[in-house]
PDB file of N, CA and C in Angstrom:
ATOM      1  N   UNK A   1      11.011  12.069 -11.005  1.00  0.00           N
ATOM      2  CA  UNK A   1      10.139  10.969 -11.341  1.00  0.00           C
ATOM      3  C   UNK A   1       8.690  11.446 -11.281  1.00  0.00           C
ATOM      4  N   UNK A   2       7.907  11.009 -12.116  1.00  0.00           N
ATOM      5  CA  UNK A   2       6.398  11.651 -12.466  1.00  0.00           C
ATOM      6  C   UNK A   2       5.861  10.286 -11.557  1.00  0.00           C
ATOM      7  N   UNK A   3       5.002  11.667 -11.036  1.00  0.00           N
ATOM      8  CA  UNK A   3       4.038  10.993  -9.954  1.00  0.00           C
ATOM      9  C   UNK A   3       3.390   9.397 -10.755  1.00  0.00           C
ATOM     10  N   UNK A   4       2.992   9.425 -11.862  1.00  0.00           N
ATOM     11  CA  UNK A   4       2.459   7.745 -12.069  1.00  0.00           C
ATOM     12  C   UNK A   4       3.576   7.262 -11.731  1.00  0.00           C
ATOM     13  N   UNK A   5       4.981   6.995 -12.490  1.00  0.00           N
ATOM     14  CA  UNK A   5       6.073   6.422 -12.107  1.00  0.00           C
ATOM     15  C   UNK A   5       6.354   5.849 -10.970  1.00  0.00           C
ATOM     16  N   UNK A   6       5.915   7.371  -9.848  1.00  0.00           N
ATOM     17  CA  UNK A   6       5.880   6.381  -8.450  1.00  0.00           C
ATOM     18  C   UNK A   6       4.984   5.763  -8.092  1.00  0.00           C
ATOM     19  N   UNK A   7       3.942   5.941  -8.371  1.00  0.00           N
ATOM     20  CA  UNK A   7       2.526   4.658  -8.169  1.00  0.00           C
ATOM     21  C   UNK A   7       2.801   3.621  -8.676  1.00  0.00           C
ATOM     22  N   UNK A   8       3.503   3.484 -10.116  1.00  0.00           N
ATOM     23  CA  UNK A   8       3.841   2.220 -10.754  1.00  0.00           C
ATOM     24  C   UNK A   8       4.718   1.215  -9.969  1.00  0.00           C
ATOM     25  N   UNK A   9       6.037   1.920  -9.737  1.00  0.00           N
ATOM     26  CA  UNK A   9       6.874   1.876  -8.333  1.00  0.00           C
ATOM     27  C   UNK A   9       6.289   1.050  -7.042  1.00  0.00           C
ATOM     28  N   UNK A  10       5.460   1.415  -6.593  1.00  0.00           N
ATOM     29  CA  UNK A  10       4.910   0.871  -5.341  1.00  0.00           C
ATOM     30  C   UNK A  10       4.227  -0.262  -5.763  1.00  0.00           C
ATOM     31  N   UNK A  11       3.110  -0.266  -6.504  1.00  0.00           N
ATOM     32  CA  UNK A  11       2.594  -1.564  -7.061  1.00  0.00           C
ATOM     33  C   UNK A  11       3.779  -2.296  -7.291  1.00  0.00           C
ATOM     34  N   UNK A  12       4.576  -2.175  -8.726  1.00  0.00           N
ATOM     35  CA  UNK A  12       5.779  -3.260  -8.502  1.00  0.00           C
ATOM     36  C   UNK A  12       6.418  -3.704  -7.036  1.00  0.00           C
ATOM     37  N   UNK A  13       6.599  -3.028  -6.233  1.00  0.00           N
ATOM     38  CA  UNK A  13       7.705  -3.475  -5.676  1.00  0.00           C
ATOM     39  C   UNK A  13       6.417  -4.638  -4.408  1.00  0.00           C
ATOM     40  N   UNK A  14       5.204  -3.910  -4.132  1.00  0.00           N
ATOM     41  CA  UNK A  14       3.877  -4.556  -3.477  1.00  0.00           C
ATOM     42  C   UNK A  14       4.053  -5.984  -4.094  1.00  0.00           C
ATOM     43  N   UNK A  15       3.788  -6.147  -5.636  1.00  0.00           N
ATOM     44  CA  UNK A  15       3.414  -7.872  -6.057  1.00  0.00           C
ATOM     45  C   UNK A  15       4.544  -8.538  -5.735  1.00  0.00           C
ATOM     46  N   UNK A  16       6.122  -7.690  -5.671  1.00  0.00           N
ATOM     47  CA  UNK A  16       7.132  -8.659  -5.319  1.00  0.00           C
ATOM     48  C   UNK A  16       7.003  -9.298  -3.955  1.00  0.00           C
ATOM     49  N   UNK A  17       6.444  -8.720  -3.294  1.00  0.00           N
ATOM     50  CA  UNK A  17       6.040  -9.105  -1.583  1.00  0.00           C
ATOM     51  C   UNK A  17       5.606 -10.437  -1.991  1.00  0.00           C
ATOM     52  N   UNK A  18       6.157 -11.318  -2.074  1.00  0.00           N
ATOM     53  CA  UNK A  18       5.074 -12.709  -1.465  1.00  0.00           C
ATOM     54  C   UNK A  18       5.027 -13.355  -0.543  1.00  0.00           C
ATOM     55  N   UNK A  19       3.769 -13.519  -0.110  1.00  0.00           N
ATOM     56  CA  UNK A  19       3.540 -14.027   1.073  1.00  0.00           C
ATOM     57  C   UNK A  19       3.236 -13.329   2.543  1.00  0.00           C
ATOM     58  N   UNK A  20       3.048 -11.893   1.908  1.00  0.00           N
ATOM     59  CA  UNK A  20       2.541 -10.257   2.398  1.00  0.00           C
ATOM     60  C   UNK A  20       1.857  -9.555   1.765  1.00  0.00           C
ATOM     61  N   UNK A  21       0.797  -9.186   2.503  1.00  0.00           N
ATOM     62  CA  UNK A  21      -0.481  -8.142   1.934  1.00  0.00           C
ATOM     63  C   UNK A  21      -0.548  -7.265   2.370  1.00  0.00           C
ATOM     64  N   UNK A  22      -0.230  -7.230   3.337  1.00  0.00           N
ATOM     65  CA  UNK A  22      -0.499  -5.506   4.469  1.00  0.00           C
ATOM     66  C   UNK A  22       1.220  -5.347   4.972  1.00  0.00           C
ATOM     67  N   UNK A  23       0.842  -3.944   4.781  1.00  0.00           N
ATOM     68  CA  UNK A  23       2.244  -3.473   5.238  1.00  0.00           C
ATOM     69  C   UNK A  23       2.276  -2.139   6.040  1.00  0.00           C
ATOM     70  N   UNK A  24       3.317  -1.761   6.649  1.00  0.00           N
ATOM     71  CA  UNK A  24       3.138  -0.263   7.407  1.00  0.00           C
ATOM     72  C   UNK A  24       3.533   0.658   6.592  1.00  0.00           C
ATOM     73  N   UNK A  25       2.946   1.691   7.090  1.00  0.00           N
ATOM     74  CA  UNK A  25       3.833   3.070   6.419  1.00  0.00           C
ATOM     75  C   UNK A  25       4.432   3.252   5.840  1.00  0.00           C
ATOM     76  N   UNK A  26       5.391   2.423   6.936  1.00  0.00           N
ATOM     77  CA  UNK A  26       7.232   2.367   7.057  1.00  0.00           C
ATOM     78  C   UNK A  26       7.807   2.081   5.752  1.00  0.00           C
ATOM     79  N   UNK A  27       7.400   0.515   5.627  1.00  0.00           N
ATOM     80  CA  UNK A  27       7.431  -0.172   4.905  1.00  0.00           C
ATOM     81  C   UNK A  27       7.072   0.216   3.117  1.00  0.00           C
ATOM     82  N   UNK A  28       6.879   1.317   3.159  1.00  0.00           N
ATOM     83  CA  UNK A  28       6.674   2.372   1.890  1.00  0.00           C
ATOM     84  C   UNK A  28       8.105   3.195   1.647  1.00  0.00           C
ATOM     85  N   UNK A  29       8.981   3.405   2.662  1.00  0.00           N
ATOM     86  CA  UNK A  29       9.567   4.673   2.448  1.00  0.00           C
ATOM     87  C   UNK A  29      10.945   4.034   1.386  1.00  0.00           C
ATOM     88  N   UNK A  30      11.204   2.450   1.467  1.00  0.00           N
ATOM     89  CA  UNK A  30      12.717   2.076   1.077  1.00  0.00           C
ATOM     90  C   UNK A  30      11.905   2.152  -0.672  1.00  0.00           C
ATOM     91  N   UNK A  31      10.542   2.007  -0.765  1.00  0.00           N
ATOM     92  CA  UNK A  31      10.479   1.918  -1.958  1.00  0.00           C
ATOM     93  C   UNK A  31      10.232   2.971  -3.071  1.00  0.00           C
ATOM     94  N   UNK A  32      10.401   4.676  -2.500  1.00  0.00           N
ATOM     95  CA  UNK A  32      10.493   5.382  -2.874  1.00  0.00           C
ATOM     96  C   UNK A  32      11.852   6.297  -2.303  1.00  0.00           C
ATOM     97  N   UNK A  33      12.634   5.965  -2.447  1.00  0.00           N
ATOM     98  CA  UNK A  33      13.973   6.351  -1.595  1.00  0.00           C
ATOM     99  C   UNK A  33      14.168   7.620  -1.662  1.00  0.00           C
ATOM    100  N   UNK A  34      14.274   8.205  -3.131  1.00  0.00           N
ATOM    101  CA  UNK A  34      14.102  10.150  -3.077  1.00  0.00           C
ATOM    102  C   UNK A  34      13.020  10.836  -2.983  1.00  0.00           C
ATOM    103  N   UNK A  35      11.786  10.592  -1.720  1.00  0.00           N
ATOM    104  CA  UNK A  35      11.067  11.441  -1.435  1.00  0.00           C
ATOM    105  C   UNK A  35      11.108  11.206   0.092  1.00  0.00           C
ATOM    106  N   UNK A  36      11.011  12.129   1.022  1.00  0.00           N
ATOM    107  CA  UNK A  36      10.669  12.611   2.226  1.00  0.00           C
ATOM    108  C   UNK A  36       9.384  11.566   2.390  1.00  0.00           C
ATOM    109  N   UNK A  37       9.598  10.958   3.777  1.00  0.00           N
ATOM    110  CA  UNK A  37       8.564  10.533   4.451  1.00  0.00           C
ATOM    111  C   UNK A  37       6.997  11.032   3.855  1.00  0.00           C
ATOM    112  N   UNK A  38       7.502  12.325   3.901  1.00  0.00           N
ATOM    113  CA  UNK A  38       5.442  13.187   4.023  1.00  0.00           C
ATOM    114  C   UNK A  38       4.965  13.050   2.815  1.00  0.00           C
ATOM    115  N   UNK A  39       6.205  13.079   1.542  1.00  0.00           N
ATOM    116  CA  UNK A  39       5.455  12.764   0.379  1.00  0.00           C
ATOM    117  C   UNK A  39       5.027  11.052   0.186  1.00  0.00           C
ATOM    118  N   UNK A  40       5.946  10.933   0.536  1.00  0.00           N
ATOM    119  CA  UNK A  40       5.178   8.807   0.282  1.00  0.00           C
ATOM    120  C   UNK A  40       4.424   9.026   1.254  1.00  0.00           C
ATOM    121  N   UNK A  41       3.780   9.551   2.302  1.00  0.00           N
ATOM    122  CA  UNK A  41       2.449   9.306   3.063  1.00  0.00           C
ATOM    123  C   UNK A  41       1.806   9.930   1.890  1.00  0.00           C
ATOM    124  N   UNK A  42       1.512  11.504   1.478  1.00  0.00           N
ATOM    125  CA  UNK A  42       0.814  12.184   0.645  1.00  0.00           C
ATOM    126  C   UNK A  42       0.768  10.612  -0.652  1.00  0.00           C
ATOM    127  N   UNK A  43       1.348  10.304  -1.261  1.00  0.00           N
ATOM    128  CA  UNK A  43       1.150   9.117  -2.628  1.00  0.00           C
ATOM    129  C   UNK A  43       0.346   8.107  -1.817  1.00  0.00           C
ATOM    130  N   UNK A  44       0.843   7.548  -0.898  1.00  0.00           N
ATOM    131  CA  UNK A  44       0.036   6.301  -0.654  1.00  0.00           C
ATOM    132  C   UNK A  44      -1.745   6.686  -0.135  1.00  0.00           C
ATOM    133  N   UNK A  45      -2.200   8.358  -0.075  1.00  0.00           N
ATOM    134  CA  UNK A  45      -3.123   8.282   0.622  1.00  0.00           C
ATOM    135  C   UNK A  45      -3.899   8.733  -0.648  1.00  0.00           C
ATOM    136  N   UNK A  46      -3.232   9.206  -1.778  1.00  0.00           N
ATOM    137  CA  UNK A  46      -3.879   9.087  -2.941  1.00  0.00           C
ATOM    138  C   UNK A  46      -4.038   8.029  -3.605  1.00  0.00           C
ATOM    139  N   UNK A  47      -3.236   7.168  -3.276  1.00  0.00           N
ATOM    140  CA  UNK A  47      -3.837   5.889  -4.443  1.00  0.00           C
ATOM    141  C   UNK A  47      -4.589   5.076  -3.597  1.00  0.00           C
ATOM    142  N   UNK A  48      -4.771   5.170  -2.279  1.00  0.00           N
ATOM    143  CA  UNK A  48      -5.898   5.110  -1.039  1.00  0.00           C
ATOM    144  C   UNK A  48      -7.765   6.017  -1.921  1.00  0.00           C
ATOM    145  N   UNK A  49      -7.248   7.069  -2.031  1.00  0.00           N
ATOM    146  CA  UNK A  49      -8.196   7.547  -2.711  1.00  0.00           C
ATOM    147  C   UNK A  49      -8.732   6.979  -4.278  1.00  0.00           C
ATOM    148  N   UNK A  50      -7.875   6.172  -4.649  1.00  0.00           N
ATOM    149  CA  UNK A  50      -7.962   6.108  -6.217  1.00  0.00           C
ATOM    150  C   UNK A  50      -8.739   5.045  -6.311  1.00  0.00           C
ATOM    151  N   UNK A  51      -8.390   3.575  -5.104  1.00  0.00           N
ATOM    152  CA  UNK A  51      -8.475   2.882  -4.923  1.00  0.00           C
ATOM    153  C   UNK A  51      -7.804   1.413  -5.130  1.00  0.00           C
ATOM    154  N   UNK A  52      -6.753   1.639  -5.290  1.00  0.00           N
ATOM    155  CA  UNK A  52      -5.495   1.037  -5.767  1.00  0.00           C
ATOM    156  C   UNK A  52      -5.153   0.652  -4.653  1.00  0.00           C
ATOM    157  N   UNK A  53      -5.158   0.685  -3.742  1.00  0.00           N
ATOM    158  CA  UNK A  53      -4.639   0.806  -2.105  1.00  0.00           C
ATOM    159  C   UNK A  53      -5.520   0.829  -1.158  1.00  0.00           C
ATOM    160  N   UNK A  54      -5.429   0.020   0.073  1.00  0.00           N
ATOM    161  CA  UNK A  54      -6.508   0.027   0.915  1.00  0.00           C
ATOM    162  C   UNK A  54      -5.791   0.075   2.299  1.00  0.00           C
ATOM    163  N   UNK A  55      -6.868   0.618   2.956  1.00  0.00           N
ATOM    164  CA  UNK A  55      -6.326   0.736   4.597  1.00  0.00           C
ATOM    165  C   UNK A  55      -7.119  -0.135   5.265  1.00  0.00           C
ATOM    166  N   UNK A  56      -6.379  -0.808   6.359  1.00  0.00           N
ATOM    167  CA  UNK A  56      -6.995  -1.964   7.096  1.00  0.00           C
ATOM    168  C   UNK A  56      -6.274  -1.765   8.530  1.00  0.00           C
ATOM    169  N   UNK A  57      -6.990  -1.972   9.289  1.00  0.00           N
ATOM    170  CA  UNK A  57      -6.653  -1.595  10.915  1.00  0.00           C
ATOM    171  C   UNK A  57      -7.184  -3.007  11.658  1.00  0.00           C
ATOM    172  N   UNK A  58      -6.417  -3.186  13.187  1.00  0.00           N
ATOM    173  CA  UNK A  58      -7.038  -4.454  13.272  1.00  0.00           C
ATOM    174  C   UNK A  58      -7.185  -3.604  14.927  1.00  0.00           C
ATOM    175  N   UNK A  59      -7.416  -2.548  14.915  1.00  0.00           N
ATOM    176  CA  UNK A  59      -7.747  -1.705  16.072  1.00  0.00           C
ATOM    177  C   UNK A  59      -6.715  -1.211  16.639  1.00  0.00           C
ATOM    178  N   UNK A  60      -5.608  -1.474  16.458  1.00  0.00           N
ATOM    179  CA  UNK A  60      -4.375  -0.983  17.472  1.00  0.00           C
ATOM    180  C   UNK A  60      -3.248  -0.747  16.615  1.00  0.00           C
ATOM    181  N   UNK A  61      -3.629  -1.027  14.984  1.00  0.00           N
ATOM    182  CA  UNK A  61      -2.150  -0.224  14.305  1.00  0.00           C
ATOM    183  C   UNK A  61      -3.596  -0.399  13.312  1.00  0.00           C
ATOM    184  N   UNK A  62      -2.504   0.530  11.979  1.00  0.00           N
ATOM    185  CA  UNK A  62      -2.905   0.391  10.894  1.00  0.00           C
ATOM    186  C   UNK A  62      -1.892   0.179   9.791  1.00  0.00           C
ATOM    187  N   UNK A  63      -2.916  -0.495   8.895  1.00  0.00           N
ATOM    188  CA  UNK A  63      -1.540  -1.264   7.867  1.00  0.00           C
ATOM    189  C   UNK A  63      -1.891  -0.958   6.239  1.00  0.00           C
ATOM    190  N   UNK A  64      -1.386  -1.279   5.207  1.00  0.00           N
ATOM    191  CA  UNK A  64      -1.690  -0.684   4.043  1.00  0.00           C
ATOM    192  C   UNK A  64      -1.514  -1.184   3.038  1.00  0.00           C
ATOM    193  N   UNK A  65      -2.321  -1.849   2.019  1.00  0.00           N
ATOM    194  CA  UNK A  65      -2.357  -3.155   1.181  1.00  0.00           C
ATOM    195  C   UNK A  65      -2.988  -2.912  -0.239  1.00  0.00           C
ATOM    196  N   UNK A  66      -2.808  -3.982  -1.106  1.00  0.00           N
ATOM    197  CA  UNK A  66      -3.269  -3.933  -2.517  1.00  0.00           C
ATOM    198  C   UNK A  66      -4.558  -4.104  -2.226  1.00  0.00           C
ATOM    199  N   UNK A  67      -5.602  -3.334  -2.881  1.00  0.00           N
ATOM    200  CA  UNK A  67      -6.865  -3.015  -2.699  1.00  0.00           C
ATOM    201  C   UNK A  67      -7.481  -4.965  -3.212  1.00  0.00           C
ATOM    202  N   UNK A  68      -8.017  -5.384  -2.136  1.00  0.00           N
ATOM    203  CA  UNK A  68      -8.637  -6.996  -2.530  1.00  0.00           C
ATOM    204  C   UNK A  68      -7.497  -8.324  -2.433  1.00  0.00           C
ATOM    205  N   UNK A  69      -6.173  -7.895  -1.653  1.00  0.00           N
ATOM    206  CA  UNK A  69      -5.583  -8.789  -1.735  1.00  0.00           C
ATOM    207  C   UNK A  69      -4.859  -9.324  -0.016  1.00  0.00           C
ATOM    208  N   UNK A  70      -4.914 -10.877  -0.098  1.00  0.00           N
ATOM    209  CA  UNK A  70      -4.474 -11.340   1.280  1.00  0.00           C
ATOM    210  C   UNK A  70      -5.662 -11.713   1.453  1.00  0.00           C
ATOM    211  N   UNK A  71      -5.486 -12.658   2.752  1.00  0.00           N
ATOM    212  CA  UNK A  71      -6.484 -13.653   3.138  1.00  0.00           C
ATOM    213  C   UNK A  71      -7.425 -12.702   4.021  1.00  0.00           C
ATOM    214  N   UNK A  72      -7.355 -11.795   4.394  1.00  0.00           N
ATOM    215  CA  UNK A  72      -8.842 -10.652   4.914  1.00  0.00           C
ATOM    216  C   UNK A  72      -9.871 -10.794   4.004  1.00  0.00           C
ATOM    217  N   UNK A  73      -8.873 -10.053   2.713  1.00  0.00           N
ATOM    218  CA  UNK A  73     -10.378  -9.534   1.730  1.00  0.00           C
ATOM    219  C   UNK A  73     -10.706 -10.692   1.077  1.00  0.00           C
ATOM    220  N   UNK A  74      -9.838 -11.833   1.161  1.00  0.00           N
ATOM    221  CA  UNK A  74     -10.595 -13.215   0.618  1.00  0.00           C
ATOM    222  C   UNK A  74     -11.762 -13.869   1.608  1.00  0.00           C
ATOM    223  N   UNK A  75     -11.481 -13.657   2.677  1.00  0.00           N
ATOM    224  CA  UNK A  75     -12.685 -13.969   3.815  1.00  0.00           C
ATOM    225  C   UNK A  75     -13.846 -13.091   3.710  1.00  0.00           C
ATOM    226  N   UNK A  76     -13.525 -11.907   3.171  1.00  0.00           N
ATOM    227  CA  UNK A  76     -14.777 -10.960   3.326  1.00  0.00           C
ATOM    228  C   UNK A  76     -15.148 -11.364   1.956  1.00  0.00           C
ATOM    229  N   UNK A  77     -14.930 -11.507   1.025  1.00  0.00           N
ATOM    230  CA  UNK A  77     -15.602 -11.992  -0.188  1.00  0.00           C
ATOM    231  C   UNK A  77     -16.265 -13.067  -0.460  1.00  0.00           C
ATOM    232  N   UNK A  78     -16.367 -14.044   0.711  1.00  0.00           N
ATOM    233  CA  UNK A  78     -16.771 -15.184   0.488  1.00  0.00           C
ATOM    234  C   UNK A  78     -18.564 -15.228   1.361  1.00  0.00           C
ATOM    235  N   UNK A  79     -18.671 -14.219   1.782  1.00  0.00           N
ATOM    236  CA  UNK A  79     -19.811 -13.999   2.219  1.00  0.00           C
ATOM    237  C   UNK A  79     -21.504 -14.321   1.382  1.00  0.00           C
TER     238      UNK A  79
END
């Protein structure tokens, strides 16, 4: 599978989430099933880079979300 494929992949399976914006790691690996842990960290920290993806920490974990979506980045936008 070509690397867009799996970015496409994650977005799809992300908008099916409803009623969830942030997610763990973890929560990445069922949606790329034939790659090793290290590569779905390596994808998710590129489309982190791309900006497709955002990291959000609430100090004691960190979690990993559609870049502008969920009631956080709606609070921070209303500024």
């Amino acid at each position: 599978m070509a690397n867009e494929e799996q970015k496409q992949k994650v977005l799809d399976a992300l908008a099916k989430k409803k009623g969830k914006s942030k997610f763990y790691l973890k929560d990445f690996y069922p949606m790329l099933p034939d790659l090793k842990p290290r590569e779905v960290k390596k994808l998710v920290n590129e489309m982190v880079s791309e900006g497709t993806l955002e990291y959000w920490s609430s100090g004691s974990t960190t979690m990993i979300g559609l870049k502008g979506a969920g009631k956080q980045a709606a609070a921070e936008h209303e500024d």
